[in-house]
Protein backbone atom coordinates (compact mmCIF):
# COMPACT_ATOMS: atom_id res chain seq x y z
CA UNK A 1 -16.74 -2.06 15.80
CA UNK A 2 -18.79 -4.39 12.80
CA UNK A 3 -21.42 -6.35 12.17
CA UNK A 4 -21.22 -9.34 10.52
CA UNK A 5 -23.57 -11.73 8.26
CA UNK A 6 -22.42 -15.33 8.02
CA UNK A 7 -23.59 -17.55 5.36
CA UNK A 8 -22.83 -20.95 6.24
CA UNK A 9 -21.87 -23.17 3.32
CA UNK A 10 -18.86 -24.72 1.31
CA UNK A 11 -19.66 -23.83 -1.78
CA UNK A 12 -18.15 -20.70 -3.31
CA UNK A 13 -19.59 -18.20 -5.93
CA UNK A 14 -17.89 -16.34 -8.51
CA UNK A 15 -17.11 -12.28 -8.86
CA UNK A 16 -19.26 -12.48 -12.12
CA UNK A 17 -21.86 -14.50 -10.42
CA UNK A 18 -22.42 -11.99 -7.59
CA UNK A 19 -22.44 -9.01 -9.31
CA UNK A 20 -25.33 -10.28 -11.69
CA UNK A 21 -27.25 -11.19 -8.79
CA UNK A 22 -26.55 -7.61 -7.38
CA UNK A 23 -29.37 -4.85 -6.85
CA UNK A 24 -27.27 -2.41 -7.19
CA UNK A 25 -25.55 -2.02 -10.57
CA UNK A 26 -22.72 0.47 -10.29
CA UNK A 27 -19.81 -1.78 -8.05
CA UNK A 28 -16.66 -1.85 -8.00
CA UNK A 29 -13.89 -4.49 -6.09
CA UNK A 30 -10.78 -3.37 -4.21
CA UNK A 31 -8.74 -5.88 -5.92
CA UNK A 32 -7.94 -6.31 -8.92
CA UNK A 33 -11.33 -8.28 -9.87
CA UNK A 34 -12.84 -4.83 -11.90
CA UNK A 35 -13.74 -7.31 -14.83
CA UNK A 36 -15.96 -8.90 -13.22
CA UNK A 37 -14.79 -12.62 -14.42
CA UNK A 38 -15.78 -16.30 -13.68
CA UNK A 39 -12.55 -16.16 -10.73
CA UNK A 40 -13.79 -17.79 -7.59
CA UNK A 41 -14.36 -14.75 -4.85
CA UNK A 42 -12.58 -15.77 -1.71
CA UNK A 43 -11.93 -12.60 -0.17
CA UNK A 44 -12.47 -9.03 -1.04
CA UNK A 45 -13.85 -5.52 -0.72
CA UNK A 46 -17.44 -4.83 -2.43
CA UNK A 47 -18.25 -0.72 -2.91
CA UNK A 48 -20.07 2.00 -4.60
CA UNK A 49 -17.63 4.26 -5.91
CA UNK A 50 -18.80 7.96 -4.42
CA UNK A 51 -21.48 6.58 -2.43
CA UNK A 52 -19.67 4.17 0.16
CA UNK A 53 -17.43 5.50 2.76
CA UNK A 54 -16.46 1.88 4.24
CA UNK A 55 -17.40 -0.47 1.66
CA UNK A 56 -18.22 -4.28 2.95
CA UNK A 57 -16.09 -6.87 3.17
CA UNK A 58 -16.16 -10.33 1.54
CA UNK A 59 -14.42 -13.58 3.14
CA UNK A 60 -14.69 -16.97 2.69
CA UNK A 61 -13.74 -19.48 5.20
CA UNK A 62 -13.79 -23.69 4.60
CA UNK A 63 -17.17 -23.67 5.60
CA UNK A 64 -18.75 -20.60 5.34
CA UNK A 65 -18.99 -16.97 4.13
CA UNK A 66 -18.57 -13.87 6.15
CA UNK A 67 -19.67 -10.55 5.56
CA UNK A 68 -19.17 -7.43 7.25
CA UNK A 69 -19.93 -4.07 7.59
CA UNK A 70 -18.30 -1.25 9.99
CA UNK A 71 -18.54 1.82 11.83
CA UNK A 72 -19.11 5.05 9.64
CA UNK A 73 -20.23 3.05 6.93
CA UNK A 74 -22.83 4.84 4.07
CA UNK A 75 -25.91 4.00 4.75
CA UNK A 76 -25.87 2.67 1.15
CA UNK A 77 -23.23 0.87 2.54
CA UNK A 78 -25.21 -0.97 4.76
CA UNK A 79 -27.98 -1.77 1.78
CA UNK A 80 -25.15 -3.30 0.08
CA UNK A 81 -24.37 -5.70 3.17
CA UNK A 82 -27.45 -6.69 2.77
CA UNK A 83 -27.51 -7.35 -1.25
CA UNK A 84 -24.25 -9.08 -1.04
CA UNK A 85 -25.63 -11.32 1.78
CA UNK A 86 -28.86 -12.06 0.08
CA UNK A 87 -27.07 -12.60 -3.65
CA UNK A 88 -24.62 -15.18 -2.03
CA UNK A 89 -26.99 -17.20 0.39
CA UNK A 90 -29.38 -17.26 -2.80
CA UNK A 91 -26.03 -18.36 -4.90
CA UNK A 92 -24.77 -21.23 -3.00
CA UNK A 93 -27.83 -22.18 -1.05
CA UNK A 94 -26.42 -21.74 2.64
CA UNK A 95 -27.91 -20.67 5.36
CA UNK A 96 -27.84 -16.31 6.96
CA UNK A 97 -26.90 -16.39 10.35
CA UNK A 98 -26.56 -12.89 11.43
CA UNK A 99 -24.12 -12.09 14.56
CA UNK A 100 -27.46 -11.13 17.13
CA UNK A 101 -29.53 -13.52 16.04
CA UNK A 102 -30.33 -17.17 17.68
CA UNK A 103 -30.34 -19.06 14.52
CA UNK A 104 -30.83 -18.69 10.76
CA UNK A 105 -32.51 -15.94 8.76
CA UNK A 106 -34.54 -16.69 5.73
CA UNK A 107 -33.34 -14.48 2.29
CA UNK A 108 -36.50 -13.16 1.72
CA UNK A 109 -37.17 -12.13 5.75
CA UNK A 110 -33.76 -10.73 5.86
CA UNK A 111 -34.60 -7.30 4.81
CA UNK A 112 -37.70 -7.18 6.84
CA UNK A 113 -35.59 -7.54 10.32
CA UNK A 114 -32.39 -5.52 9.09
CA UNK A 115 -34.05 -2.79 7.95
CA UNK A 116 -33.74 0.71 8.09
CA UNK A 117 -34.62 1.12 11.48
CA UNK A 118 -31.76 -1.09 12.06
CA UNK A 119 -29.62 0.77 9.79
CA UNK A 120 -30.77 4.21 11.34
CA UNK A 121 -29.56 2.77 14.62
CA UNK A 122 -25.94 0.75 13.57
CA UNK A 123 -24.94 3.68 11.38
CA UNK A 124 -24.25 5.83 14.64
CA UNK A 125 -22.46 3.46 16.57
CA UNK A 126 -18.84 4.90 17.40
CA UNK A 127 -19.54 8.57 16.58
CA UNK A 128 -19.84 9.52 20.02
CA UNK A 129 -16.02 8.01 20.04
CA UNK A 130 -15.33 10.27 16.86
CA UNK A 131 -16.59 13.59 18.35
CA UNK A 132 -14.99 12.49 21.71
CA UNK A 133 -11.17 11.01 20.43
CA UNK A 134 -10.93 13.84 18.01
CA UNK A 135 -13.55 16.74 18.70
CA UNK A 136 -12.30 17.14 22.36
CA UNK A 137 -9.04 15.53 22.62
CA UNK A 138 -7.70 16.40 19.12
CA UNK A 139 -6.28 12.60 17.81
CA UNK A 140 -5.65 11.40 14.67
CA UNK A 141 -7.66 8.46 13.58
CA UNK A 142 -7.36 6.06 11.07
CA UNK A 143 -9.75 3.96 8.95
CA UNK A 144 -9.51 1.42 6.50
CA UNK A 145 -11.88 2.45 3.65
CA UNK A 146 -12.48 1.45 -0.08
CA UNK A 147 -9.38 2.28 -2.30
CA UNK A 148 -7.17 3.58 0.70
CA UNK A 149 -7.72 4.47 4.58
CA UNK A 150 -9.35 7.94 5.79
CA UNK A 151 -7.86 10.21 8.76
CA UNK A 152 -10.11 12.32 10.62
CA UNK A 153 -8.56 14.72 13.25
CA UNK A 154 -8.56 17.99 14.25
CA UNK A 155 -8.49 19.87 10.24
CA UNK A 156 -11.07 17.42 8.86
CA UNK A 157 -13.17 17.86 12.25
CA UNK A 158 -13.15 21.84 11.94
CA UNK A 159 -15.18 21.26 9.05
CA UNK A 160 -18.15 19.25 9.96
CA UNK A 161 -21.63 19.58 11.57
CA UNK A 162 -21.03 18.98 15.42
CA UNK A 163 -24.81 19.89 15.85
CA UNK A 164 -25.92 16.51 16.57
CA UNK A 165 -24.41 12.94 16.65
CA UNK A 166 -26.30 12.41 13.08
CA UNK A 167 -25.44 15.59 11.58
CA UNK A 168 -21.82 14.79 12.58
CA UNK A 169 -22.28 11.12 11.07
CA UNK A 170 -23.58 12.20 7.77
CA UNK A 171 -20.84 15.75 6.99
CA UNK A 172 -18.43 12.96 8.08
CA UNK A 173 -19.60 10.45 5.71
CA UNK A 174 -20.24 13.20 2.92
CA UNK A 175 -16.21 13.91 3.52
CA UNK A 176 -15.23 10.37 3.19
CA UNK A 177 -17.29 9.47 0.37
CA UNK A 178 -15.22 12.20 -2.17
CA UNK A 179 -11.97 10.81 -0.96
CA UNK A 180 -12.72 7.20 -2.09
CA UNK A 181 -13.79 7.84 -5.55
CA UNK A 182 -10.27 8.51 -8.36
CA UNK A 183 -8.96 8.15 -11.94
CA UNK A 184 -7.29 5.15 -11.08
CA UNK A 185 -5.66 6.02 -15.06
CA UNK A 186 -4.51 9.17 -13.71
CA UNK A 187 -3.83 8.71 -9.96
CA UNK A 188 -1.28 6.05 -8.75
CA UNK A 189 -1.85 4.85 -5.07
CA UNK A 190 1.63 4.74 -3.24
CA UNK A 191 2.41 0.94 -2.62
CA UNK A 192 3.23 0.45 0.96
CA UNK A 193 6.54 -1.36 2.17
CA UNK A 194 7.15 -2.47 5.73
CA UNK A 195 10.82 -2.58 6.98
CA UNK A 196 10.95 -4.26 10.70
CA UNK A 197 13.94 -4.78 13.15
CA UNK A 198 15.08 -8.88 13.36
CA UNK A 199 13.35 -8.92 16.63
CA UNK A 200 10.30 -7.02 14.85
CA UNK A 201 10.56 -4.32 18.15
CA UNK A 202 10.43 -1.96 15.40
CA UNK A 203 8.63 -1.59 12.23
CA UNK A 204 8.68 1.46 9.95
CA UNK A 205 6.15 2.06 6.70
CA UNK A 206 7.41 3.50 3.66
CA UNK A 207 5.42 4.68 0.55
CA UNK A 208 6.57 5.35 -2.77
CA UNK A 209 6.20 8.84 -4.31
CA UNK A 210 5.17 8.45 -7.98
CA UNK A 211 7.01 11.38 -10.18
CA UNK A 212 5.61 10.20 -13.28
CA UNK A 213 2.00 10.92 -12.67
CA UNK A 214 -0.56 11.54 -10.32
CA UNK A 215 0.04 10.19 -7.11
CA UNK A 216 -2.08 9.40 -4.08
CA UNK A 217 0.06 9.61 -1.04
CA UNK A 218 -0.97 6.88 1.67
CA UNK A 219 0.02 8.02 4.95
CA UNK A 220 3.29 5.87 6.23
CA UNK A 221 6.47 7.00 7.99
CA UNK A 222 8.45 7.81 5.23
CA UNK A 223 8.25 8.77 1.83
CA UNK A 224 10.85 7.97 -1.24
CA UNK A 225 11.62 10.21 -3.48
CA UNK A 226 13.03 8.86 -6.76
CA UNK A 227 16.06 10.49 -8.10
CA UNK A 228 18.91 10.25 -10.66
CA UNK A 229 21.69 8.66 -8.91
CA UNK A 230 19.72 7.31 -5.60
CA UNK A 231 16.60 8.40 -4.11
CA UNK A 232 15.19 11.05 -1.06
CA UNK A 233 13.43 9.10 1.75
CA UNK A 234 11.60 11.99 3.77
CA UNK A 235 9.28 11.76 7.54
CA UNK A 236 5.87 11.72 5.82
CA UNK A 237 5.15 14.74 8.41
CA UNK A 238 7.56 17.11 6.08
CA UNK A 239 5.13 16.52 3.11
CA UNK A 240 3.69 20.11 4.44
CA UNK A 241 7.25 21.84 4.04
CA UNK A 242 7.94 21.02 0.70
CA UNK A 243 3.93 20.84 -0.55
CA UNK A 244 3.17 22.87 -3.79
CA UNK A 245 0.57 24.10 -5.44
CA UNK A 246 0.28 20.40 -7.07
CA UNK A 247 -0.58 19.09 -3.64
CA UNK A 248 -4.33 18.86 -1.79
CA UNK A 249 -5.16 17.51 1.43
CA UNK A 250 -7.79 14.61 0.76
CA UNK A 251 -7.78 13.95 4.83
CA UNK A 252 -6.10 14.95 7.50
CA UNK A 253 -3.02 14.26 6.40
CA UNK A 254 -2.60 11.99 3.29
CA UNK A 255 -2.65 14.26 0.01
CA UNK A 256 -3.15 13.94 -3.52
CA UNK A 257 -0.62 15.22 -5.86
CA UNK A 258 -1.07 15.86 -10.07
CA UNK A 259 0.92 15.29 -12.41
CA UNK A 260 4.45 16.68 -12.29
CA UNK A 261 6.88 17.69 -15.25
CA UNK A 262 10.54 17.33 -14.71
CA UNK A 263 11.04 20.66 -14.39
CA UNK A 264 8.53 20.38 -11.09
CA UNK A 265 9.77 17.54 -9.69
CA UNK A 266 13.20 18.81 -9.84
CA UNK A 267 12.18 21.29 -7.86
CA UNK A 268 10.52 19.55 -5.62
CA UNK A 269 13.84 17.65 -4.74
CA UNK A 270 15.55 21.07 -4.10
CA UNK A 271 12.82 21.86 -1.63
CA UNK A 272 13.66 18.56 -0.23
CA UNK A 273 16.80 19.41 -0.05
CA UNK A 274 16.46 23.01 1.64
CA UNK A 275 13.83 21.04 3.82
CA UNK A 276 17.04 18.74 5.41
CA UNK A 277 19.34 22.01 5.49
CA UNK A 278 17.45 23.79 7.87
CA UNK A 279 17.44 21.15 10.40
CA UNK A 280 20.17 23.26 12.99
CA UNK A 281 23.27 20.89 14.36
CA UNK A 282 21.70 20.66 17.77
CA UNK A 283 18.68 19.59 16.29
CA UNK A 284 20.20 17.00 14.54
CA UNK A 285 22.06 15.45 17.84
CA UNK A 286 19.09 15.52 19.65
CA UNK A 287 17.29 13.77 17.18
CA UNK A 288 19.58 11.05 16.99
CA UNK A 289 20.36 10.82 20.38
CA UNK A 290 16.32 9.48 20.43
CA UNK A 291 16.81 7.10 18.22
CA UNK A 292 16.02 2.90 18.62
CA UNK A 293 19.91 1.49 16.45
CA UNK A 294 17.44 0.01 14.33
CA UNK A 295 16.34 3.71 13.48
CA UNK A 296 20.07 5.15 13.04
CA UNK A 297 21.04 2.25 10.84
CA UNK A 298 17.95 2.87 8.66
CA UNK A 299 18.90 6.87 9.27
CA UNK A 300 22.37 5.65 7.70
CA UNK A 301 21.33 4.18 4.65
CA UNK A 302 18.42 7.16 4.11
CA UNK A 303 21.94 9.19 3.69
CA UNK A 304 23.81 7.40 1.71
CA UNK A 305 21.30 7.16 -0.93
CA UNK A 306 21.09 10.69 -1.47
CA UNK A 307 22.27 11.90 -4.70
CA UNK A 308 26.15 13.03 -4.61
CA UNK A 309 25.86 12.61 -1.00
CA UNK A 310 29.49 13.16 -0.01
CA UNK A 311 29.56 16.81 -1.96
CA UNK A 312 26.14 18.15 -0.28
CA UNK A 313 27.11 19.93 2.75
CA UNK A 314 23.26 19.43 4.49
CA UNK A 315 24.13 15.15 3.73
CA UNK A 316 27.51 15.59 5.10
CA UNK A 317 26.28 17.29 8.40
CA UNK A 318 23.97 15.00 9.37
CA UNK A 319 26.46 12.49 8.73
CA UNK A 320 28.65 13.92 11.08
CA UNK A 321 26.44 14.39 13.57
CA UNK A 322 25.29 10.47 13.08
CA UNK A 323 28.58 8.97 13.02
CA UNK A 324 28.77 10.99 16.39
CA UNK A 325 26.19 9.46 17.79
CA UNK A 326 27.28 6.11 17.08
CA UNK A 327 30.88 6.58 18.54
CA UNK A 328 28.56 8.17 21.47
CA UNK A 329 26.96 4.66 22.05
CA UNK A 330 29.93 2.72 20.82
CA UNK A 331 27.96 0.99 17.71
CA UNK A 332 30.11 0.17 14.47
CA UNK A 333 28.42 1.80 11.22
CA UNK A 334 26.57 -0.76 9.11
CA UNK A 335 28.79 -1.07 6.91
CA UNK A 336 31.40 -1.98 9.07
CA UNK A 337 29.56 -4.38 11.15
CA UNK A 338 28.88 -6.14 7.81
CA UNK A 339 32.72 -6.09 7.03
CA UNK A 340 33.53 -8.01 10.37
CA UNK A 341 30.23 -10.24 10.25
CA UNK A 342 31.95 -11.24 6.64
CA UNK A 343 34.82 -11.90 8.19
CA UNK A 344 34.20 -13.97 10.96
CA UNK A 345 32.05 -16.10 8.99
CA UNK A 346 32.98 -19.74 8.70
CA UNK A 347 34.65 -20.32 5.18
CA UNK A 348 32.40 -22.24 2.47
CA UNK A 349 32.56 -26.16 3.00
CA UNK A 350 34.74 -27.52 -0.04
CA UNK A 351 32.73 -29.00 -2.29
CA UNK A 352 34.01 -32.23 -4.29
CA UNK A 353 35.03 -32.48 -7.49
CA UNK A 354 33.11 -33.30 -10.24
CA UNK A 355 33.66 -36.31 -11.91
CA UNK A 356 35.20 -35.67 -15.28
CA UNK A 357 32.76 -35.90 -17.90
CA UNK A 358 33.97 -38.32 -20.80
CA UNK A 359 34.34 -36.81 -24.28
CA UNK A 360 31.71 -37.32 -26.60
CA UNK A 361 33.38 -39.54 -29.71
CA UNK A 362 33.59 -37.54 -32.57
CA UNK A 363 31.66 -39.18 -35.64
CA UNK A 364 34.13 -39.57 -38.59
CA UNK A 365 33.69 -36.89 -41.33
CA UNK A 366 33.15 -37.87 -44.53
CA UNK A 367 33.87 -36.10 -47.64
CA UNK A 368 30.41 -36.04 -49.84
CA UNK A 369 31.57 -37.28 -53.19
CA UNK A 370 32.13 -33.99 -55.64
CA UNK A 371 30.19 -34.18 -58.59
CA UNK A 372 32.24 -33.89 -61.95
CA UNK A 373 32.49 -30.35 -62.91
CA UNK A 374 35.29 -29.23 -65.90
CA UNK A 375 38.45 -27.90 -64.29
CA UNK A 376 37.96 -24.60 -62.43
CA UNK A 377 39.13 -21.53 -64.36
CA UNK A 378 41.68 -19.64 -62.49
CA UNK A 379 41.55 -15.91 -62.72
CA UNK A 380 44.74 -14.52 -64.21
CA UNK A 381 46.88 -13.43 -60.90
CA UNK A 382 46.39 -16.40 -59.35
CA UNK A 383 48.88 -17.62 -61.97
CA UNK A 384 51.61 -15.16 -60.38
């Protein structure tokens, strides 16, 4: 659920521009835009760092500006809707045409009709879906927020004010709002990668685990684990097994992890390690046995990037048991099927020669004329 603000024009305004014509002071951009500078804003996220829970969202289209605000949005949030709205209509001259509303809003009545009785009433919609999706039936859900997205299930909902559908609203947002607020010097936010199947029946999320510093660990389906020699790619759902001291839950599930020293993260690999060890045999076929081929070729690779792989016994039994499980269904290993997909293929079309290239004529060298000089004196062996 949103709300949106259109502001019909073709002209566009800059991220220096808007900010100057800003109420509020203290902003920051989800992008890369934190200087502020004369770049044309096209699309992007506007917040308040510690006050904002949802932040509002900038796009421009060929003809227009739209910008929104959603569910469980701050109510400072919502003020800042209506700044940005006002600051870019006022900007490029075009015209507010909220989504309710019959026809264009004037800037300076905008405020008066979206106010906060409005606010009082938007910033509820959807919680009854909160307390009902997780409160009762205990999901997981998942919003996209300022720097990274916020899960709220069963843990998170333990912890707020189920009083009322405000009090609810407002522990909720008081939760969200320390989660989107970090030393982006100290903490690194794990890039996401997406690896899908050719027929794109399957897609898996991976994140990368930052060793070097702090690290902000987006939820995904796996994690990788840097290592000398190859890497660890773990189900983000073990991130509880191996957790340390280092590690705090800033959701439901996604956690935030200092700075480690070698010595730590070393560790933290043998945990890993143990982690995959315990895993029994029978686990291990029925696990596979579940698996899309997609998933067992991924599965594959995952072990054959571990460190000294063929000399770990915990690498070399699941191994076993997935080479099984292949010869169960009849699949060649990947690296096989690539041997015989080589093979088969259609040899390189010859390409024609070249025409020789014609030497380049070599100019004539000429001796520079020696200036007179007395005979050269010879040292005395020279005579021998």
């Amino acid at each position: 659920m949103s709300f949106y603000f259109e502001i019909a024009t073709k002209k566009e305004t800059t991220y220096h521009d808007l900010t100057d014509q800003l109420m509020f002071e203290d902003v920051r951009f989800s992008s890369s835009q934190s200087d502020y500078t004369n770049t044309a804003l096209k699309g992007d996220k506007i917040f308040i760092p510690g006050k904002s829970t949802r932040g509002v969202t900038i796009s421009k289209e060929e003809n227009a500006y739209s910008i929104g605000i959603n569910v469980i949005a701050s109510e400072e949030d919502f003020w800042l809707a209506l700044d940005v709205t006002k600051a870019i209509a006022s900007l490029t001259g075009g015209d507010i045409i909220p989504e309710d509303a019959d026809g264009p809003v004037a800037v300076d009545e905008l405020t008066s009709i979206y106010d906060q009785k409005w606010i009082d009433m938007m910033k509820l919609l959807a919680v009854n879906m909160f307390l009902e999706k997780v409160g009762q039936e205990d999901n997981v859900l998942s919003i996209g927020c300022c720097l990274m997205s916020y899960m709220v299930g069963p843990k998170v909902h333990a912890q707020l004010d189920t009083s009322s559908e405000l009090a609810y609203y407002e522990s909720l947002v008081r939760h969200i709002q320390q989660t989107q607020v970090y030393d982006v010097q100290k903490y690194y936010i794990s890039g996401m990668i997406q690896v899908s199947s050719k027929d794109e029946s399957r897609k898996l999320r991976y994140v990368m685990f930052f060793p070097g510093g702090g690290t902000l660990v987006r939820n995904a389906d796996y994690v990788s684990f840097p290592a000398k020699g190859g890497k660890y790619e773990l189900p983000y759902s073990w991130l509880s097994k191996i957790a340390t001291d280092k590690f705090t839950l800033v959701d439901e599930e996604q956690y935030k992890v200092e700075p480690l020293d070698e010595s730590e993260y070393e560790a933290l690999l043998q945990s890993i390690e143990k982690a995959m060890d315990e895993v029994t045999d029978p686990e291990l076929e029925q696990q596979y046995s579940e698996l899309h081929p997609f998933d067992l070729d991924l599965e594959f690779n995952r072990l054959t990037s571990i460190p000294d792989a063929r000399i770990k016994i915990f690498a070399l039994r699941r191994m076993t048991a997935l080479m099984a499980e292949y010869d169960k269904r009849g699949l060649e290993l990947p690296h096989k099927r690539e041997q015989e997909q080589a093979a088969a293929a259609p040899p390189p079309a010859a390409q024609a020669p070249a025409p020789p290239t014609p030497p380049k004529p070599t100019p004539k060298k000429v001796a520079p004329p020696r200036p007179a000089s007395k005979p050269e004196k010879k040292p005395w062996w020279k005579f021998w």
